[in-house]
C-alpha atoms as a PDB file:
ATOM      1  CA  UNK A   1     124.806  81.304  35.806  1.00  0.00           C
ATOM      2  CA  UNK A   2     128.122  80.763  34.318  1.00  0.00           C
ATOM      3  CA  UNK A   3     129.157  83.329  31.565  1.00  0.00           C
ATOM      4  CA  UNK A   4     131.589  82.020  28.264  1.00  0.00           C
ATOM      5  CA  UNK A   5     134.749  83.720  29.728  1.00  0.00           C
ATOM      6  CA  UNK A   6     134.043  82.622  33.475  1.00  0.00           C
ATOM      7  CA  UNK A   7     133.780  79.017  31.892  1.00  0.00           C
ATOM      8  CA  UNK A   8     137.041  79.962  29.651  1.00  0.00           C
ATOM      9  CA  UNK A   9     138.872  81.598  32.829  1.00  0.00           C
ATOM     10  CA  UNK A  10     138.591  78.361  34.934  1.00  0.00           C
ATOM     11  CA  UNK A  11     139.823  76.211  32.167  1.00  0.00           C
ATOM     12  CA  UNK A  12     143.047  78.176  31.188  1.00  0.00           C
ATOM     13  CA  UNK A  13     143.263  78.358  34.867  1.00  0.00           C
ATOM     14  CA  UNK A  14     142.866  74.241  34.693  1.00  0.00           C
ATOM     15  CA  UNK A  15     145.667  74.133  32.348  1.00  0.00           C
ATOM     16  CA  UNK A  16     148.154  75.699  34.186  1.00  0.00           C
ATOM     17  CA  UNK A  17     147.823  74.832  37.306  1.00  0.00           C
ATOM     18  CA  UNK A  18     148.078  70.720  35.201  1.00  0.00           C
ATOM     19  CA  UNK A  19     151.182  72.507  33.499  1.00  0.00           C
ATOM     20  CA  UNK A  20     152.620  73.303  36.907  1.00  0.00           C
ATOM     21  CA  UNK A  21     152.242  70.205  38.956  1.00  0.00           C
ATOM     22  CA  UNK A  22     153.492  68.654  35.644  1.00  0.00           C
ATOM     23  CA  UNK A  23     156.914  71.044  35.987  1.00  0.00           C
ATOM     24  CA  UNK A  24     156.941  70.128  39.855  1.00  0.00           C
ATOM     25  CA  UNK A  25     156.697  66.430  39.171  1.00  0.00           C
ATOM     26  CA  UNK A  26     159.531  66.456  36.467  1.00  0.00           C
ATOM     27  CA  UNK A  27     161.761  68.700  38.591  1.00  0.00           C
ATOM     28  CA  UNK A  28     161.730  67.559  42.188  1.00  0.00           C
ATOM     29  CA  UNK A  29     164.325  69.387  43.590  1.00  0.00           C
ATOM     30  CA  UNK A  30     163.009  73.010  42.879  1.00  0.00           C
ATOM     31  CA  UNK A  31     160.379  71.587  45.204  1.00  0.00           C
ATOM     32  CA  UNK A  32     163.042  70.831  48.414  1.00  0.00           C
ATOM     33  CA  UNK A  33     164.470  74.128  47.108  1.00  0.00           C
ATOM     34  CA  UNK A  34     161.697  76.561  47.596  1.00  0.00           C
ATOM     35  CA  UNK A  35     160.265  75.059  50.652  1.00  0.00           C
ATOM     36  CA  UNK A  36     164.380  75.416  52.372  1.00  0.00           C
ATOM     37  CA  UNK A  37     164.493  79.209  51.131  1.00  0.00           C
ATOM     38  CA  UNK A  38     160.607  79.794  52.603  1.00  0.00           C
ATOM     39  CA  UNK A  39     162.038  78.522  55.886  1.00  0.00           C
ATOM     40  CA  UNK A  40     165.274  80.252  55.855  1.00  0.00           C
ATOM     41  CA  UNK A  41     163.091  83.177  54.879  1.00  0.00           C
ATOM     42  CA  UNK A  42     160.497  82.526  58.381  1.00  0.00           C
ATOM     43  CA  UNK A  43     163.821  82.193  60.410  1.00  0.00           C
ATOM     44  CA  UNK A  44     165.403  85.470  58.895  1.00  0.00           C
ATOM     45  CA  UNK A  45     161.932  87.440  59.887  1.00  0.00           C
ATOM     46  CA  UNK A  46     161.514  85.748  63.640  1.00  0.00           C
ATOM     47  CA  UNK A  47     165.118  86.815  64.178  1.00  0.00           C
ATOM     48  CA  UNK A  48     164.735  90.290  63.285  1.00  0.00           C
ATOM     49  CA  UNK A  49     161.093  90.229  65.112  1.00  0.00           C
ATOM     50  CA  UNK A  50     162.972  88.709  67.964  1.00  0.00           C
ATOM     51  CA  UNK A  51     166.080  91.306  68.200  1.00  0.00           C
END
């Protein structure tokens, strides 16, 4: 059984994650921007895993 704030939690939860492709979609170069600094990121840790 569902309680009133599990049933609240997944709608607010609903909303944003709406609010946030809505952000992603408007703005799609903080997109190509995060996924370039993720990899740089990967690269930085296999070099120092590496050395």
């Amino acid at each position: 059984m569902i309680t009133e704030q599990q049933k609240k939690n997944r709608e607010a939860i609903a909303r944003a994650k709406q609010r946030i492709i809505r952000y992603l979609n408007e703005n799609e170069m903080i997109v190509f921007f995060l996924l370039g600094l993720s990899f740089l990121v990967m690269v930085g840790f296999l070099a120092v895993a590496v050395a």
